[in-house]
Structures are given as structure tokens and as C-alpha cells.
Protein backbone atom coordinates (compact mmCIF):
# COMPACT_ATOMS: atom_id res chain seq x y z
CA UNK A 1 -21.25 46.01 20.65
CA UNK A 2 -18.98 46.85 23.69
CA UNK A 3 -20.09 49.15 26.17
CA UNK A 4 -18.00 50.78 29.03
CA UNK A 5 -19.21 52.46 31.88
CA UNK A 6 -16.28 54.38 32.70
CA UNK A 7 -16.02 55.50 36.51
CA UNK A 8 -16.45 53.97 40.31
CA UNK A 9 -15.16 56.07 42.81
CA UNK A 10 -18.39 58.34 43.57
CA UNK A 11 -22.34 58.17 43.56
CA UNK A 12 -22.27 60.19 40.12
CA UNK A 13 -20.23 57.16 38.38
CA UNK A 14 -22.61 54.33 40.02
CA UNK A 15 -25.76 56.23 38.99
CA UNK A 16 -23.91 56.75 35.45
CA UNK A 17 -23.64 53.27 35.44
CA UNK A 18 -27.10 52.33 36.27
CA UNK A 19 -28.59 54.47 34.14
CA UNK A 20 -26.49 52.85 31.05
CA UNK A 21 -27.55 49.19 32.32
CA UNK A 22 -31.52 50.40 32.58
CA UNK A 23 -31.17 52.00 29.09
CA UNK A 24 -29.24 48.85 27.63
CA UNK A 25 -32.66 46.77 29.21
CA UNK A 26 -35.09 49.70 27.71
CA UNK A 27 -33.45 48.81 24.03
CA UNK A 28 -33.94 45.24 24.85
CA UNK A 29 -30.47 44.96 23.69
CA UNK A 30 -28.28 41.95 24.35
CA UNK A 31 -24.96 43.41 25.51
CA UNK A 32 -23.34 43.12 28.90
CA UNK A 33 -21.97 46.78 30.18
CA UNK A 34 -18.91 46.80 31.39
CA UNK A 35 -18.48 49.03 34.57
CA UNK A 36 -15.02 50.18 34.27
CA UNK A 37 -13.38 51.43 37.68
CA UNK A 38 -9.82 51.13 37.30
CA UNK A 39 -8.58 54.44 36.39
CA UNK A 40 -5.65 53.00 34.47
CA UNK A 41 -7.50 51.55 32.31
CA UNK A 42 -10.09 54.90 32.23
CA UNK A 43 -7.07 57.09 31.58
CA UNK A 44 -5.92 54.46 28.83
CA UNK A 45 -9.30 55.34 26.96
CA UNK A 46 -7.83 58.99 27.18
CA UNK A 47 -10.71 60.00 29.52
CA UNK A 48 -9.41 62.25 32.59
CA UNK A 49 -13.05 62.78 33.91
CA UNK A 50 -15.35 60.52 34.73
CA UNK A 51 -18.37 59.41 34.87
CA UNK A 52 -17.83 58.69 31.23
CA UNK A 53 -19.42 55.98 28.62
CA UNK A 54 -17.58 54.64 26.02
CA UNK A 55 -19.37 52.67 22.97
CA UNK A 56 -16.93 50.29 20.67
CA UNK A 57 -13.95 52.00 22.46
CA UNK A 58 -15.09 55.42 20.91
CA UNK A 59 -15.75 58.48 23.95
CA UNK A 60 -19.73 59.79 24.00
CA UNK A 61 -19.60 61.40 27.01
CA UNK A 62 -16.99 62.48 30.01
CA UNK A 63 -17.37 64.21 33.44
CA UNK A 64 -21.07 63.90 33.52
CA UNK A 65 -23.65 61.28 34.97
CA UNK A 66 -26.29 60.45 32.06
CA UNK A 67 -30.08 59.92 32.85
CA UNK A 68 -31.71 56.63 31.02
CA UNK A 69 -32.89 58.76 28.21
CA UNK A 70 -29.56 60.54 27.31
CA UNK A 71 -27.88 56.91 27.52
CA UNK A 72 -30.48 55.66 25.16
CA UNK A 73 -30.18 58.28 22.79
CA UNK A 74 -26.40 57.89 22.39
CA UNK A 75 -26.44 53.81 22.11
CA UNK A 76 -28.89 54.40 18.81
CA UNK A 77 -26.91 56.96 17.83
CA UNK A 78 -24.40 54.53 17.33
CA UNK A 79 -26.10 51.75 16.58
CA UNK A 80 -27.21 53.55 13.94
CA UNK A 81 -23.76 55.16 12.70
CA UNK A 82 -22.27 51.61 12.55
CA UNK A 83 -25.20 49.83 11.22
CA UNK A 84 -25.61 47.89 14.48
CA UNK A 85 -28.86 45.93 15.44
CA UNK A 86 -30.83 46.13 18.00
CA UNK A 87 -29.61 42.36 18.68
CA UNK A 88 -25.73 44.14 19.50
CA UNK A 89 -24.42 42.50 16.45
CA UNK A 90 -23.57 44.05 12.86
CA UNK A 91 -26.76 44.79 11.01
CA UNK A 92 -25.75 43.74 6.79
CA UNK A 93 -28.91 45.23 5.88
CA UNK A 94 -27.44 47.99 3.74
CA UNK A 95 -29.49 51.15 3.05
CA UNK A 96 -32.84 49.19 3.42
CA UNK A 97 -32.34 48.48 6.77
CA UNK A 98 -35.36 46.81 8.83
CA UNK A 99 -33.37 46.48 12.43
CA UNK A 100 -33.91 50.00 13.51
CA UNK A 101 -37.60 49.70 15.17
CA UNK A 102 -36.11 46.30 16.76
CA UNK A 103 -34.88 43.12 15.45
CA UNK A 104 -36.55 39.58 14.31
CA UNK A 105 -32.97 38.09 14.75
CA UNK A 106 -34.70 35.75 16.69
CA UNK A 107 -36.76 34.42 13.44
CA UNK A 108 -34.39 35.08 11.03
CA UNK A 109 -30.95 36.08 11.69
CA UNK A 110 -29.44 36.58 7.96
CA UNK A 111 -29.41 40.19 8.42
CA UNK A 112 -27.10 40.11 11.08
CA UNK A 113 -23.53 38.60 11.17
């Protein structure tokens, strides 16, 4: 899972960006979040506002500053529209998925790849 803070010119794009670090702890997820501050590379993304998040390289959110709980809501969102795991990796579950409430990758890691 890639995850892209997108914004670092003002105190609404460094709180965005804390907020998406504290809610990537919360999920106990093991992902690194990218703080992205060159606006090249923002406007490359197709986002002309910022603070912004981006998840897999897909836009969730431009021109505002997300608290914890909105961040967290949008990571399972996706997580849960691409089948990820709580682990940040591909969940091959299927329909009987077990990952959602957290993940025992740590015991037994077939369900992920």
C-alpha cells in the first residue's frame, strides 16, 4: 500500500500529514507515508489543491486537512475495496476474508502475498 500525503507549504498540509501518520499508527498498519511537497509532482497526481491524500496513486481527498478519524476511515475504505490487509500487503482471502478486524500475518502469512 502507498500512501501520499500530498502538500507542505502551510500548517493545514503538515497537520494533514500528521493526522495521516497517527491514523496509519492507529491501524497498526505497516506502511511508511510519504509526505509529498513538491508541487510538480502534486500537480502530476492531477491535484491543484492541497492538503490532499492519495492511496495507491488514486485521489481521496483535495483542498482539505483530514482529522485522524476521517484519515482512518478512508485507508479501510480502501483497504477494503482492494482487498488489502491490515499488514499493507494484498489480502488473497477471497470473499471469506479474516484480515479485516486485523491481521495474524505475523503467525501465518498465506493469506497475504
Amino acid at each position: 500500500m502507498k500512501i501520499q500525503a500530498l502538500g507542505g507549504c502551510c500548517k493545514k498540509s503538515t497537520s494533514n500529514y500528521e493526522a495521516i501518520v497517527q491514523a496509519v499508527k492507529e491501524l497498526d498498519l505497516k506502511v511508511e507515508v510519504e509526505h509529498v511537497t513538491d508541487f510538480d509532482e502534486i500537480m502530476k497526481l492531477g491535484v491543484m489543491s492541497t492538503p490532499g491524500l492519495a492511496i495507491n496513486g488514486k485521489i481521496l481527498s483535495v483542498g482539505r486537512a483530514l482529522n485522524v478519524m476521517q484519515a482512518k476511515e478512508l485507508i479501510i475504505k480502501v483497504m477494503k475495496s482492494e482487498s488489502e490487509c491490515s499488514c499493507g500487503e494484498r489480502c488473497d482471502c477471497g470473499d471469506n476474508c479474516e484480515c479485516e478486524d486485523g491481521c495474524d500475518c505475523a503467525d501465518d502469512p498465506s493469506c497475504c502475498k
